[in-house]
C-alpha atoms as a PDB file:
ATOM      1  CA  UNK A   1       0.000   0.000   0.000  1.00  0.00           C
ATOM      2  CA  UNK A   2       1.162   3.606  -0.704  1.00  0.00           C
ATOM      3  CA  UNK A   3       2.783   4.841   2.273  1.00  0.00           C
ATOM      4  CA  UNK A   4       0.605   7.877   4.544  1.00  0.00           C
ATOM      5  CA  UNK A   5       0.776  11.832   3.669  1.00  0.00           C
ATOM      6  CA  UNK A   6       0.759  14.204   6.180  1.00  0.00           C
ATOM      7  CA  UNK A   7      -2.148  15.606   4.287  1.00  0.00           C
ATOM      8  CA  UNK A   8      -4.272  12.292   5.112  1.00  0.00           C
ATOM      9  CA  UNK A   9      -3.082  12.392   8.573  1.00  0.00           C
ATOM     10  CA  UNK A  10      -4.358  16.228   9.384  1.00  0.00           C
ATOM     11  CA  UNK A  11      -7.701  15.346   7.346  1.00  0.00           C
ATOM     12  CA  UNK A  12      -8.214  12.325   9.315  1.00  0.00           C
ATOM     13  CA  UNK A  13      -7.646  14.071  12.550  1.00  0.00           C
ATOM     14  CA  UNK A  14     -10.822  16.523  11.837  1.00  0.00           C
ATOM     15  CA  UNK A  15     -12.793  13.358  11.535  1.00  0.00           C
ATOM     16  CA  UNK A  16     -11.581  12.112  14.383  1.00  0.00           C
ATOM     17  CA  UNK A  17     -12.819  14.558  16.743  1.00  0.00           C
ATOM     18  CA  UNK A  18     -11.713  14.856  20.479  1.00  0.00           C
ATOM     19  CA  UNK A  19     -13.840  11.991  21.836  1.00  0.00           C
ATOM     20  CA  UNK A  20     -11.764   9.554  20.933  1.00  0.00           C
ATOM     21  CA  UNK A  21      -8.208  11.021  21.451  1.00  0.00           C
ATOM     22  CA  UNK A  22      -6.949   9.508  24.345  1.00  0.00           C
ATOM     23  CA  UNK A  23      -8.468   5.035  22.896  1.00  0.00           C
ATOM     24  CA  UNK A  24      -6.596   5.936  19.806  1.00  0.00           C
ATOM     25  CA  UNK A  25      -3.241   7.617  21.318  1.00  0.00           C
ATOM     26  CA  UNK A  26      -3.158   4.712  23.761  1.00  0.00           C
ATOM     27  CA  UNK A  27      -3.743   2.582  20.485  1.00  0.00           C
ATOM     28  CA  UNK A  28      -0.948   4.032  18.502  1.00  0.00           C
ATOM     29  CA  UNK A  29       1.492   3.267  21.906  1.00  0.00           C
ATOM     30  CA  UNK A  30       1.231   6.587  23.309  1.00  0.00           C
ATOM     31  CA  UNK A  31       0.573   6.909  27.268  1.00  0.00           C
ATOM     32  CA  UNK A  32      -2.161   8.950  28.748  1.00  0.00           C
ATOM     33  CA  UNK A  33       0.242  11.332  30.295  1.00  0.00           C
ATOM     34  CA  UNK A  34       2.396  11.718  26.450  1.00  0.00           C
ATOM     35  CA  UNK A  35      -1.424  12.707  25.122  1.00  0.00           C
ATOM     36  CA  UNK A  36      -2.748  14.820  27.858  1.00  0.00           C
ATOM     37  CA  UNK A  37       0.940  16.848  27.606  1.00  0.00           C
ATOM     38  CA  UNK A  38       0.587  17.214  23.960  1.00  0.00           C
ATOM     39  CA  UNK A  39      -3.184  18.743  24.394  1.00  0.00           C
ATOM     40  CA  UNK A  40      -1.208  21.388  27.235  1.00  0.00           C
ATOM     41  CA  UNK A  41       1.575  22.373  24.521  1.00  0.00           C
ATOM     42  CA  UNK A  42      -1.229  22.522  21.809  1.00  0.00           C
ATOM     43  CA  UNK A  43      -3.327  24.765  24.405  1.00  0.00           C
ATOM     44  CA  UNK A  44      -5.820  22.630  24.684  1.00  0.00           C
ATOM     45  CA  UNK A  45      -6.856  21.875  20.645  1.00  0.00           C
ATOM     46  CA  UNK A  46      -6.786  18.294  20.763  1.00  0.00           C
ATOM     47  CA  UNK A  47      -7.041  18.425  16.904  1.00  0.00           C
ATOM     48  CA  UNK A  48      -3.195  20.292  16.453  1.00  0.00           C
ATOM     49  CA  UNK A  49      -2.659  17.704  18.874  1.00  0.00           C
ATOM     50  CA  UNK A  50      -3.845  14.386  17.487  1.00  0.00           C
ATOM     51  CA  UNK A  51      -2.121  16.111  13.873  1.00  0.00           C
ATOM     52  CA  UNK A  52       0.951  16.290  15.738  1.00  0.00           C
ATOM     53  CA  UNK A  53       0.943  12.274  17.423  1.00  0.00           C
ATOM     54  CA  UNK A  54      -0.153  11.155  13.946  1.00  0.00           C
ATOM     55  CA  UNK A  55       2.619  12.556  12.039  1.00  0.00           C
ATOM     56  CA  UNK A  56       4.729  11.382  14.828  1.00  0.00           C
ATOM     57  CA  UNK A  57       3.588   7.657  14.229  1.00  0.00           C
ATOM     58  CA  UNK A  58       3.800   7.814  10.988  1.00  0.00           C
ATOM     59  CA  UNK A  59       7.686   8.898  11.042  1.00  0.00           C
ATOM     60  CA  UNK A  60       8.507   5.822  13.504  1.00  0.00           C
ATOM     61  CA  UNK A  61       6.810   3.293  11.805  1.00  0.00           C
ATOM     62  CA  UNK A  62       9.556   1.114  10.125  1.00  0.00           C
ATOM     63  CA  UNK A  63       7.873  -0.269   6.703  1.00  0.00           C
ATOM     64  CA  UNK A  64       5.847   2.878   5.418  1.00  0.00           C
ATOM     65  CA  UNK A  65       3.909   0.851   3.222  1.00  0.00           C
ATOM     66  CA  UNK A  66       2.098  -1.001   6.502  1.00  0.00           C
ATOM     67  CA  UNK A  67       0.839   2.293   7.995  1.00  0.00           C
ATOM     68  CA  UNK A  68      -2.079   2.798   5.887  1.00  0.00           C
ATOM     69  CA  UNK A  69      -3.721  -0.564   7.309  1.00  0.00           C
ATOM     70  CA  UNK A  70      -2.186  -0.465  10.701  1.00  0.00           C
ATOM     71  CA  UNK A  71      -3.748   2.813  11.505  1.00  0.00           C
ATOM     72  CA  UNK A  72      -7.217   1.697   9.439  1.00  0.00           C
ATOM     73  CA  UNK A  73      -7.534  -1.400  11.527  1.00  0.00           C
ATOM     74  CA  UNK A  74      -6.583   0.525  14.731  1.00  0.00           C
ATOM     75  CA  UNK A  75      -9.961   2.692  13.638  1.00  0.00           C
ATOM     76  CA  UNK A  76     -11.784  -0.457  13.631  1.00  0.00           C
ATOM     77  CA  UNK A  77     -10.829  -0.889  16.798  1.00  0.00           C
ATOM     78  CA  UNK A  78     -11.795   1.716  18.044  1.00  0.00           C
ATOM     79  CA  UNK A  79     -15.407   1.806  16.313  1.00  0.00           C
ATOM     80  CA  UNK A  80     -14.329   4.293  13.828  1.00  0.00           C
ATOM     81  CA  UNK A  81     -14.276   1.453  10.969  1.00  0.00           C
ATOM     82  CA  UNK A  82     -15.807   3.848   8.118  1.00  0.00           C
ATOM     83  CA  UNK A  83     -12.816   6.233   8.738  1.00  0.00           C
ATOM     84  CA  UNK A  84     -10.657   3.334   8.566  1.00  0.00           C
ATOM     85  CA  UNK A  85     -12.353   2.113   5.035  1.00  0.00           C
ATOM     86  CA  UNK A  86     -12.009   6.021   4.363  1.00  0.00           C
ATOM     87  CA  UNK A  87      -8.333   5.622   4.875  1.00  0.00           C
ATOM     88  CA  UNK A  88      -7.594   2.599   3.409  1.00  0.00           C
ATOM     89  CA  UNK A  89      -9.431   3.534  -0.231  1.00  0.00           C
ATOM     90  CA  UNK A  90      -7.123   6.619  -0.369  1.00  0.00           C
ATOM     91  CA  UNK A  91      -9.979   9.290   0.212  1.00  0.00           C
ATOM     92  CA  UNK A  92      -8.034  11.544   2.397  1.00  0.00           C
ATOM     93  CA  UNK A  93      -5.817  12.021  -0.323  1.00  0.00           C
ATOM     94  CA  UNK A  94      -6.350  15.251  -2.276  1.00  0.00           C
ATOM     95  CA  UNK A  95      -7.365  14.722  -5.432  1.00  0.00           C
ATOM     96  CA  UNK A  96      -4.544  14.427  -7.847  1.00  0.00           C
ATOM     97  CA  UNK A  97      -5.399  16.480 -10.730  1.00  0.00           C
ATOM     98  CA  UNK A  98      -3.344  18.649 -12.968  1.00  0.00           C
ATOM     99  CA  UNK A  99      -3.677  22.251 -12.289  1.00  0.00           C
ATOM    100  CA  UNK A 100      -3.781  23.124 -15.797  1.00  0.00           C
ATOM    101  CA  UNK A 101      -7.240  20.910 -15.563  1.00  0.00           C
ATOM    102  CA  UNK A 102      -8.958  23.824 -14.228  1.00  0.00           C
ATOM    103  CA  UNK A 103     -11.990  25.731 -16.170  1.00  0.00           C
ATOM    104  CA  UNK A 104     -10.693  29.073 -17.101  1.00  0.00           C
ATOM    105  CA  UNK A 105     -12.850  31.678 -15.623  1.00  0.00           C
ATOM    106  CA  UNK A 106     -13.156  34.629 -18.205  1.00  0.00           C
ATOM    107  CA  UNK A 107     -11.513  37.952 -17.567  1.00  0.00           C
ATOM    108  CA  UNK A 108     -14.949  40.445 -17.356  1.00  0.00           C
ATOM    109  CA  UNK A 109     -13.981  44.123 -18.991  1.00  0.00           C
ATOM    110  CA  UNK A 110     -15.854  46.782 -19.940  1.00  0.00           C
ATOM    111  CA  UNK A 111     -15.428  48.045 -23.464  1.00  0.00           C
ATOM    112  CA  UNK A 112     -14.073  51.404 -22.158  1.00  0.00           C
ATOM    113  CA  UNK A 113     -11.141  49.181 -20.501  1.00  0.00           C
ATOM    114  CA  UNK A 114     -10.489  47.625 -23.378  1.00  0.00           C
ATOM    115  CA  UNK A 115     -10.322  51.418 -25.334  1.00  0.00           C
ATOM    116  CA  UNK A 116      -7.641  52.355 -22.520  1.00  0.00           C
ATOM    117  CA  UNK A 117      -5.948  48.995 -22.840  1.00  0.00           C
ATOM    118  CA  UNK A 118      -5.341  49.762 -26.993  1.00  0.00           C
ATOM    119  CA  UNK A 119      -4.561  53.157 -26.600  1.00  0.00           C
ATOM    120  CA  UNK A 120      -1.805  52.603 -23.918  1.00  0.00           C
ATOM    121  CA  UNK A 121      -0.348  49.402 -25.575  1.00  0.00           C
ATOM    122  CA  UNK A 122      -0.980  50.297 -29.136  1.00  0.00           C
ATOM    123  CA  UNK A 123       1.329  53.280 -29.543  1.00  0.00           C
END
């Protein structure tokens, strides 16, 4: 599996919400008293927080390319399995198109800005 984004990781957080913080911080090997310290230094916004012990994780884990389903089935877990399917099928991933992809949104003028525009660049 592709390995986890930090993108992914702060988009899952938001889901997450702070009610279940602490079950999956204890669930990703962190004590009680490692999470309650990080919502202190992140003044009490457990989702900087949970960002911040995700990324963290995600950085120790030793074969990238296992962190996408070790963290899913930790969300099963934890009763959070359609954030975990969410996760696994890549949908916190932005999508990936080309900027270039983009409808053009037309410049609006006024025909006495386009008069202006010739007479300046026209002599």
């Amino acid at each position: 599996m592709e390995p986890l984004q930090d993108i992914e990781l702060i988009s899952l957080a938001e889901d997450i919400g702070p009610g279940k913080y602490s079950k999956l911080c204890n669930a990703l090997g962190y004590s009680y008293a490692v999470s309650q310290s990080h919502i202190v230094k992140h003044l009490n916004n457990v989702n900087e927080a949970l960002v911040e012990l995700l990324i963290k994780w995600n950085n120790n884990q030793g074969d990238s390319t296992q962190t996408r389903s070790i963290l899913a089935s930790k969300l099963h877990e934890l009763r959070l399995g359609n954030l975990g399917d969410r996760l696994s099928e890549g949908k916190y991933l932005p999508n990936q198109r080309d900027s270039h992809d983009h409808k053009k949104t037309p410049v609006q003028t006024s025909p006495g800005m386009i008069m202006l525009w010739r007479r300046i660049y026209s002599n």
